[in-house]
C-alpha atoms as a PDB file:
ATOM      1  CA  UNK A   1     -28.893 -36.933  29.306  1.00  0.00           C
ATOM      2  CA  UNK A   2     -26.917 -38.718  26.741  1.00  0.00           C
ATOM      3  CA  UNK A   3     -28.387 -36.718  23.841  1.00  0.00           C
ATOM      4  CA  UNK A   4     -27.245 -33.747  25.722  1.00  0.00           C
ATOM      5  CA  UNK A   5     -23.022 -34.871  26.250  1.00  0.00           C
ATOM      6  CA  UNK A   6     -23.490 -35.472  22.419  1.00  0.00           C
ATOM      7  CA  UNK A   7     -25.062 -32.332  21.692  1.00  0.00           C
ATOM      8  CA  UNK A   8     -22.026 -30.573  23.869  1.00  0.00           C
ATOM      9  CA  UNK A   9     -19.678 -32.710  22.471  1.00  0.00           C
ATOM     10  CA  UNK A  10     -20.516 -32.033  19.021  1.00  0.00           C
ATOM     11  CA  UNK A  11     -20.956 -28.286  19.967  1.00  0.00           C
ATOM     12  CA  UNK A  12     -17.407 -28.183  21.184  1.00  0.00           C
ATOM     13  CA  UNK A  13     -15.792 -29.818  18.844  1.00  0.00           C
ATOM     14  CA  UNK A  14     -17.428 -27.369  16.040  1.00  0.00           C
ATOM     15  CA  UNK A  15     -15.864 -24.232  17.292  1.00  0.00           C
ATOM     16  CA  UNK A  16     -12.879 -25.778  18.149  1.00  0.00           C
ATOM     17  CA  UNK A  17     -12.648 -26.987  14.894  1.00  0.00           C
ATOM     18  CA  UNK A  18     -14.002 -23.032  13.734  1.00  0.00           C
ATOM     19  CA  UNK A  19     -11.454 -21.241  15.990  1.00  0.00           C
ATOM     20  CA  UNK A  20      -8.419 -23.437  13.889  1.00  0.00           C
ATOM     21  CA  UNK A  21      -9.585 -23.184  10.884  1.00  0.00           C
ATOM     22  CA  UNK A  22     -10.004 -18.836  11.172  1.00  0.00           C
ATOM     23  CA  UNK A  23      -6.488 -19.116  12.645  1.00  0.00           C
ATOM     24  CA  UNK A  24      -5.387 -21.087   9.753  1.00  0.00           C
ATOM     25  CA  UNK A  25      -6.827 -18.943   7.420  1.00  0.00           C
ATOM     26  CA  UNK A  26      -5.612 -15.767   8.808  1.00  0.00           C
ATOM     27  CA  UNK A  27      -1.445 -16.602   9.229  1.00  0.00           C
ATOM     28  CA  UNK A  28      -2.204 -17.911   5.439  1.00  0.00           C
ATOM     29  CA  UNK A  29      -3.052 -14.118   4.420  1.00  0.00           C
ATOM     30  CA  UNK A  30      -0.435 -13.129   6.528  1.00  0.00           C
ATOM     31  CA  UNK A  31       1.965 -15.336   4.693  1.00  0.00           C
ATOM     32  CA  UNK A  32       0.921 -14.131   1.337  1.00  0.00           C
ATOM     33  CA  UNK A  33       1.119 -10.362   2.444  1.00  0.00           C
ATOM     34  CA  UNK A  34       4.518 -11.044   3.829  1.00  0.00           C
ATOM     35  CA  UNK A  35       5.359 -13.135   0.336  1.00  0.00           C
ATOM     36  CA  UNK A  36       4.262  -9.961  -1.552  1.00  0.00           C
ATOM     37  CA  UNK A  37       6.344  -7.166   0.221  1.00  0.00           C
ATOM     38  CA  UNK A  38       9.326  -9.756  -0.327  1.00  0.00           C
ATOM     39  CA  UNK A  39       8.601 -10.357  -4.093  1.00  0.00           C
ATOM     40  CA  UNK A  40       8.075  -6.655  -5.333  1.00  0.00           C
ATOM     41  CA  UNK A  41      11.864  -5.879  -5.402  1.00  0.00           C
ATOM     42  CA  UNK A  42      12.437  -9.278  -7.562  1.00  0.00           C
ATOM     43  CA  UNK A  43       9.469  -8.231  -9.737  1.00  0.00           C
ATOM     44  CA  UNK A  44      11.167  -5.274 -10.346  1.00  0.00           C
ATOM     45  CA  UNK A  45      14.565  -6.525 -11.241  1.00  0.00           C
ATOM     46  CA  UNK A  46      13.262  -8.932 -13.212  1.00  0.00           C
ATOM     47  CA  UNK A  47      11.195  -7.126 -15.396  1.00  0.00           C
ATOM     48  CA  UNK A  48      14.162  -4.132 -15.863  1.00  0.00           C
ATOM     49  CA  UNK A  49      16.047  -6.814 -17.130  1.00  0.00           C
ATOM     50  CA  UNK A  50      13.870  -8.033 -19.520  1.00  0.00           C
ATOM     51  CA  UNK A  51      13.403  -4.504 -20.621  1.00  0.00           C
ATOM     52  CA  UNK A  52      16.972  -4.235 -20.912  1.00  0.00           C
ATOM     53  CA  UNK A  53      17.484  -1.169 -18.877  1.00  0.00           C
ATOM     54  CA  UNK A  54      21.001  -0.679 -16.894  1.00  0.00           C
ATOM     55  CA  UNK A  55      20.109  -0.336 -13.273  1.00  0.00           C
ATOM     56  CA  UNK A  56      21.595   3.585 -13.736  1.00  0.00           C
ATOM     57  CA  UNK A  57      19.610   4.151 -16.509  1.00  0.00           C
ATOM     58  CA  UNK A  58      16.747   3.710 -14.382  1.00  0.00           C
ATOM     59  CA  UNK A  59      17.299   5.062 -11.257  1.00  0.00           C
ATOM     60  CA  UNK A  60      18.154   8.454 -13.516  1.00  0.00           C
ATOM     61  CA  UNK A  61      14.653   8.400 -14.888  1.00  0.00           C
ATOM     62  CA  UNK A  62      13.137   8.084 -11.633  1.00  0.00           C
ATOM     63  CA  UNK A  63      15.334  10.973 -10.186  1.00  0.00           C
ATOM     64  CA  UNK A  64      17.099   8.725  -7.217  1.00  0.00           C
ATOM     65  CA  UNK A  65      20.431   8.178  -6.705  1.00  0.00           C
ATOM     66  CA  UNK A  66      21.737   5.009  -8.245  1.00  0.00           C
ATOM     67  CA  UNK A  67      23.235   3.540  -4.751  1.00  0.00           C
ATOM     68  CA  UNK A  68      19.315   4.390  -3.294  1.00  0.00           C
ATOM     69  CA  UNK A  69      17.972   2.022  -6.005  1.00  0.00           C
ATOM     70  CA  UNK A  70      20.239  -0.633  -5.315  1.00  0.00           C
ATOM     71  CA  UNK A  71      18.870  -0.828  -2.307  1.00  0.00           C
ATOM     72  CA  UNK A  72      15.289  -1.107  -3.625  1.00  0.00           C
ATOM     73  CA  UNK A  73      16.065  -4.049  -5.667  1.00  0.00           C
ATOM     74  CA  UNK A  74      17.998  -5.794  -3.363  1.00  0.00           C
ATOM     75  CA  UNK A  75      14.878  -5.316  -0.695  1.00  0.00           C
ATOM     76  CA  UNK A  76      17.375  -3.370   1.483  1.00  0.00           C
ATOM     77  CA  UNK A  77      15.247   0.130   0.991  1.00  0.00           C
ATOM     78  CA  UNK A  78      11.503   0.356   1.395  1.00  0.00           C
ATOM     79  CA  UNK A  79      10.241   1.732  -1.711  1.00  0.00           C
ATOM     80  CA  UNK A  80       7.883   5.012  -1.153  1.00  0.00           C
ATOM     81  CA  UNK A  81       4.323   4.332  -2.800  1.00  0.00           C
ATOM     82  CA  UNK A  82       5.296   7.414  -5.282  1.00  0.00           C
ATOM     83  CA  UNK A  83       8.692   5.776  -6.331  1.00  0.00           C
ATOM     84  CA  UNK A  84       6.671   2.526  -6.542  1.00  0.00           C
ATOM     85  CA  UNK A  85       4.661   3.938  -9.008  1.00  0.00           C
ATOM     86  CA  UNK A  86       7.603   5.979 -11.399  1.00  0.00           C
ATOM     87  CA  UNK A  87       9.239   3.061 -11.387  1.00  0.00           C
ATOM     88  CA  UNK A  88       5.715   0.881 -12.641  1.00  0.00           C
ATOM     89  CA  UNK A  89       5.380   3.417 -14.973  1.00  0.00           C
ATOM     90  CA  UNK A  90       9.330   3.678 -16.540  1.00  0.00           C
ATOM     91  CA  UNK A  91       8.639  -0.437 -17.085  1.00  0.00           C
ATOM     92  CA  UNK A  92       5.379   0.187 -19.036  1.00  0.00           C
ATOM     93  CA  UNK A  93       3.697  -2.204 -16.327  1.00  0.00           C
ATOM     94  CA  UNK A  94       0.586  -1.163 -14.070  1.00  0.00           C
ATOM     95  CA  UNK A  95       2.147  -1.235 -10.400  1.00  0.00           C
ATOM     96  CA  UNK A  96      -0.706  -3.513  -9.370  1.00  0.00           C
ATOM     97  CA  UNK A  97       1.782  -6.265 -11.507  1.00  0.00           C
ATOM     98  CA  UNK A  98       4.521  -5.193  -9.488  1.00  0.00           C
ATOM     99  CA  UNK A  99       2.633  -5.400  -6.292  1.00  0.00           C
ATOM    100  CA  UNK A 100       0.731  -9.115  -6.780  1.00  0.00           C
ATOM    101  CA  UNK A 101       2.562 -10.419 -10.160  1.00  0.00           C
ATOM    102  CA  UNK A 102      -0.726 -10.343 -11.565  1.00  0.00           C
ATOM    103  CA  UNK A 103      -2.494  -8.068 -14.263  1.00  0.00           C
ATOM    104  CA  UNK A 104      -5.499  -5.550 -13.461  1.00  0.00           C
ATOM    105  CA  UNK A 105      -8.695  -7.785 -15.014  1.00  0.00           C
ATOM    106  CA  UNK A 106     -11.291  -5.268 -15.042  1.00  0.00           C
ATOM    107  CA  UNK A 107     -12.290  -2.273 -17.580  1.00  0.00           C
ATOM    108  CA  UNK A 108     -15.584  -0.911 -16.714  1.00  0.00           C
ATOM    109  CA  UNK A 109     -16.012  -1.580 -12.764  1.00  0.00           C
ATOM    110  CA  UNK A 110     -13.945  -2.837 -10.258  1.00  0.00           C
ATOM    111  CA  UNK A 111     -15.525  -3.677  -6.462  1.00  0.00           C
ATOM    112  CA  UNK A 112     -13.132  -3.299  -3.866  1.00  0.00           C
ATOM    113  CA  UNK A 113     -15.099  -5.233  -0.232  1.00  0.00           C
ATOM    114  CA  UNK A 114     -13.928  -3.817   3.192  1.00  0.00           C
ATOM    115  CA  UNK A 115     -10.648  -5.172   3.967  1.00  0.00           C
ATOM    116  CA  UNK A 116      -9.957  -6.767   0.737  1.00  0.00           C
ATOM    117  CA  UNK A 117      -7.420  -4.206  -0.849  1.00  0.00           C
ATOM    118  CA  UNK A 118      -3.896  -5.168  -1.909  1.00  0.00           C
ATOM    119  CA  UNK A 119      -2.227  -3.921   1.346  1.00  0.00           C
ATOM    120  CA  UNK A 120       1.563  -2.903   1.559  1.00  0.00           C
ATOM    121  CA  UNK A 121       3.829  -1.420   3.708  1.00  0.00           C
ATOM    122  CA  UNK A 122       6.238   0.675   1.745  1.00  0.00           C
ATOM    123  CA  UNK A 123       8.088   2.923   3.940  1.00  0.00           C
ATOM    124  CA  UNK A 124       7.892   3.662   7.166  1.00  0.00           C
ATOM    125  CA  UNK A 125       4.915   5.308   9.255  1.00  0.00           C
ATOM    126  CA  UNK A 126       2.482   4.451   6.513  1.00  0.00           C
ATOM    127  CA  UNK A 127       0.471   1.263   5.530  1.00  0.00           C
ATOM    128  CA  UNK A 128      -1.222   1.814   2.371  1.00  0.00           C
ATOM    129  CA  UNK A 129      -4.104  -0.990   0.782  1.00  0.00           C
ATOM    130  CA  UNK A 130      -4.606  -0.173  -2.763  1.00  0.00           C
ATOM    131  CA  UNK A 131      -8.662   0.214  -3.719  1.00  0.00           C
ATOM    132  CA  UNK A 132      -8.298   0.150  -7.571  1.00  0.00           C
ATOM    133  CA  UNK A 133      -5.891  -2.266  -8.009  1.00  0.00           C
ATOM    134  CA  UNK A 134      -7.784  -4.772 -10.012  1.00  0.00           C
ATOM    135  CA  UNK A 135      -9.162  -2.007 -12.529  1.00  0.00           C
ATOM    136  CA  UNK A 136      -7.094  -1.624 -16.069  1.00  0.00           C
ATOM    137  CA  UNK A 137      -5.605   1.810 -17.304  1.00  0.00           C
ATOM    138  CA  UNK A 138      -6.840   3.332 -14.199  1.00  0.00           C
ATOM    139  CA  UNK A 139      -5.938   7.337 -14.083  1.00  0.00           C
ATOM    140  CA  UNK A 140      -6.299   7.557 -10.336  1.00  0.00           C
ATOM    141  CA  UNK A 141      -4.696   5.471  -7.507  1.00  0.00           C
ATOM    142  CA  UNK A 142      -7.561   5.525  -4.509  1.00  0.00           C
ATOM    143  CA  UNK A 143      -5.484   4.139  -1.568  1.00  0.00           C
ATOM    144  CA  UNK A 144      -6.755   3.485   2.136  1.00  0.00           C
ATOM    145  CA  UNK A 145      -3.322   4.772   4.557  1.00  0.00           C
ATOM    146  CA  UNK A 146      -2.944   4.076   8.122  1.00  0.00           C
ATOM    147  CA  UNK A 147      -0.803   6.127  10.058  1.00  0.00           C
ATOM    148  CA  UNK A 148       0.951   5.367  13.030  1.00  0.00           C
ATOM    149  CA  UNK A 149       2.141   8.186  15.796  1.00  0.00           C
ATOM    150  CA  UNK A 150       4.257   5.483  16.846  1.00  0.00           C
ATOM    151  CA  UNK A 151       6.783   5.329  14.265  1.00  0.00           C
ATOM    152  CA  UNK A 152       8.700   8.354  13.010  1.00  0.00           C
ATOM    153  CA  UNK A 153       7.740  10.410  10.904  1.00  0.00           C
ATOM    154  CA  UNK A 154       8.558   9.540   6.740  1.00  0.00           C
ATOM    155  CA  UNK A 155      10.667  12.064   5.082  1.00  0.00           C
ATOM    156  CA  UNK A 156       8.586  14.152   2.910  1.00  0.00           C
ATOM    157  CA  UNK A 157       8.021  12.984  -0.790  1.00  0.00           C
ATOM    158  CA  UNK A 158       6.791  14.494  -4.100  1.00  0.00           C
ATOM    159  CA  UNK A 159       5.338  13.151  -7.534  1.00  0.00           C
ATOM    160  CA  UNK A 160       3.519  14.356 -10.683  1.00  0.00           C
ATOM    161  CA  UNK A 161       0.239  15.318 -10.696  1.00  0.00           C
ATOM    162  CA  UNK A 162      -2.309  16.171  -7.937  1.00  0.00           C
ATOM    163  CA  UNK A 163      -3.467  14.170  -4.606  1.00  0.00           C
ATOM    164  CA  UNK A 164      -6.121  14.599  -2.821  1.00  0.00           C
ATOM    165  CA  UNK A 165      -6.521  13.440   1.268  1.00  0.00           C
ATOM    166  CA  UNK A 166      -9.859  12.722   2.894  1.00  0.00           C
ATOM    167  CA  UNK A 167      -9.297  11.559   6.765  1.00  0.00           C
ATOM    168  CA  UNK A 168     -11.876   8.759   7.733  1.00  0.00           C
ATOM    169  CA  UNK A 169     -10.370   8.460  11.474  1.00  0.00           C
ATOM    170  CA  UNK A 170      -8.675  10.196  13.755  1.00  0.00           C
ATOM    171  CA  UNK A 171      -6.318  13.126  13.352  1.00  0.00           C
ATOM    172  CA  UNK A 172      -3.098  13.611  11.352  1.00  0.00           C
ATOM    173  CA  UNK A 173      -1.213  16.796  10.546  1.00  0.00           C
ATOM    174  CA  UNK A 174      -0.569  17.147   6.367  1.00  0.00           C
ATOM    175  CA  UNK A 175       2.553  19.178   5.521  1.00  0.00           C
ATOM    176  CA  UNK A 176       2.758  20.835   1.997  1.00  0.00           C
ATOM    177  CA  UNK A 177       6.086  22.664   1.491  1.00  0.00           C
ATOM    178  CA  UNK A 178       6.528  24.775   4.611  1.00  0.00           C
ATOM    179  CA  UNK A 179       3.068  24.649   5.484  1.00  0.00           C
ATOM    180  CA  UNK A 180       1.092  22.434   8.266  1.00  0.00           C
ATOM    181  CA  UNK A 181      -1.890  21.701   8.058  1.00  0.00           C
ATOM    182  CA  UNK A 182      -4.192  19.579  11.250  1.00  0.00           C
ATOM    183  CA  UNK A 183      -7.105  17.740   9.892  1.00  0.00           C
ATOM    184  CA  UNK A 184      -9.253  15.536  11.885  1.00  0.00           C
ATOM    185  CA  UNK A 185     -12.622  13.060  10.932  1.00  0.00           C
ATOM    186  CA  UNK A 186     -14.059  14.018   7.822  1.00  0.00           C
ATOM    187  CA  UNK A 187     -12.124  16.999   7.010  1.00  0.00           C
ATOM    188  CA  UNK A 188      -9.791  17.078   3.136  1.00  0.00           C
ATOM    189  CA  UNK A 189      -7.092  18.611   1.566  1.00  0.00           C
ATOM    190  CA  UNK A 190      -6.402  18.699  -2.401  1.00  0.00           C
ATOM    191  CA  UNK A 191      -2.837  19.934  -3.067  1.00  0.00           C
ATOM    192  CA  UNK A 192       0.235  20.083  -5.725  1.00  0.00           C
ATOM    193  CA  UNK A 193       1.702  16.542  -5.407  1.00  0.00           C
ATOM    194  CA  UNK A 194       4.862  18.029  -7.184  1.00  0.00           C
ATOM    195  CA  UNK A 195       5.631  20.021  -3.923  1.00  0.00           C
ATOM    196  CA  UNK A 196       6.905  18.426  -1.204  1.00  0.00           C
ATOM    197  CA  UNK A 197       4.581  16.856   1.183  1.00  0.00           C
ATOM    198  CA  UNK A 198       4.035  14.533   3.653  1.00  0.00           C
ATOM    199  CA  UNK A 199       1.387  13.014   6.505  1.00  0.00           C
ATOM    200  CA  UNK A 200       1.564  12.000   9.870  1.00  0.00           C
ATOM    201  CA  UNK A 201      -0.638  10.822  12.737  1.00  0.00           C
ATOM    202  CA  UNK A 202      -1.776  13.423  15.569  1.00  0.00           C
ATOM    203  CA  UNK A 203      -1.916  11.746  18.990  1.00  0.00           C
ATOM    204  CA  UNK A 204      -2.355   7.985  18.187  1.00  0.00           C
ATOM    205  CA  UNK A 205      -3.238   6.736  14.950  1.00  0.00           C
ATOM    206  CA  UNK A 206      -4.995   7.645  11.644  1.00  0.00           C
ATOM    207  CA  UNK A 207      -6.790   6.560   8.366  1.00  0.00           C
ATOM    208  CA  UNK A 208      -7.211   8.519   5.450  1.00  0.00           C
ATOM    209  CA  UNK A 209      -8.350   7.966   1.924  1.00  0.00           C
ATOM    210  CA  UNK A 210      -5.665   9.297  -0.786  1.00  0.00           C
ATOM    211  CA  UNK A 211      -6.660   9.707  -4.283  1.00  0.00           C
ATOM    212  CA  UNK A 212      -3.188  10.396  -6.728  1.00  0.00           C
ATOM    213  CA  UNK A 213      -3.993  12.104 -10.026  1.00  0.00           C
ATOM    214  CA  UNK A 214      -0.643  11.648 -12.130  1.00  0.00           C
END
């Protein structure tokens, strides 16, 4: 009988200890995500200024009004994905530095485990976790969206180059130009990226894979 209260007690006091710990752990990546999104705009700033570009210098070479960009830097905008990346690419910087401070480490193949991208919320309706963001001189950006039906729909946006949507769950309605297009579970579209588009959940929610070719 005795051996058996210990056993219990010892037992109990395991997963408590377990259940704490995981709880811990998780409001610590939470923290860090929440740190990120906060630090990008400084990154930013802080890196233009080294560069010595005026403020309007750059927000005329990435095509936004110089009041919008204000905003960016002063975290009072989110910053689109695409504007995220003009704006890596005017500073000569890889926007993985601009989204974790740190420099892409690897050159010939970079493992990405399920749930482990570099996630950020840029603007609104869309969640994106970067895949690739610990490869160097990468020429595509794979990114994992979620979409919420919840939240309005984002304005549409457009960017060099060539994209390329594969939807992993659910159903979400892709809008090139004029044109609509309703893709559910496995179905892809490849499109223009210089014409505006945009992506939105059908019903509920929805994941995609995005693949930008700039």
């Amino acid at each position: 009988m005795v051996d058996f209260v210990y056993w219990f007690w010892w037992y109990f006091c395991a997963v408590v200890y377990t259940n704490c710990f995981a709880r811990r752990q998780a409001k610590k990546r939470i923290k860090i995500m929440n740190d990120d999104h906060g630090q990008i705009p400084g990154r930013i700033r802080e890196l233009r200024e080294i560069l010595e570009i005026s403020a309007m210098d750059m927000a005329k070479d990435i095509h936004v009004p110089l009041e919008t960009y204000s905003k960016y830097e002063s975290g009072g905008q989110d910053i689109p994905i695409s504007v995220l990346y003009n704006i890596a690419a005017r500073l000569g910087t890889d926007v993985t530095v601009l989204m974790t401070g740190e420099s892409p480490r690897m050159d010939s193949a970079a493992v990405c485990r399920k749930g482990k991208g570099v996630q950020i919320e840029r603007y609104p309706g869309y969640e994106f976790s970067s895949l690739a963001y610990n490869f160097k001189g990468r020429t595509m950006e794979p990114l994992l969206v979620l979409l919420d039906s919840s939240r309005p729909p984002a304005a549409q946006v457009s960017h060099t180059g060539q994209e390329f949507n594969y939807v992993v769950e659910g159903k979400m309605k892709v809008t090139v130009e004029k044109a609509e297009y309703i893709l559910g579970e496995g179905d892809s579209i490849y499109f223009d990226a210089t014409l505006p588009h945009g992506q939105s959940a059908v019903d509920s929610s929805a994941r995609f894979i995005t693949i930008i070719q700039e």
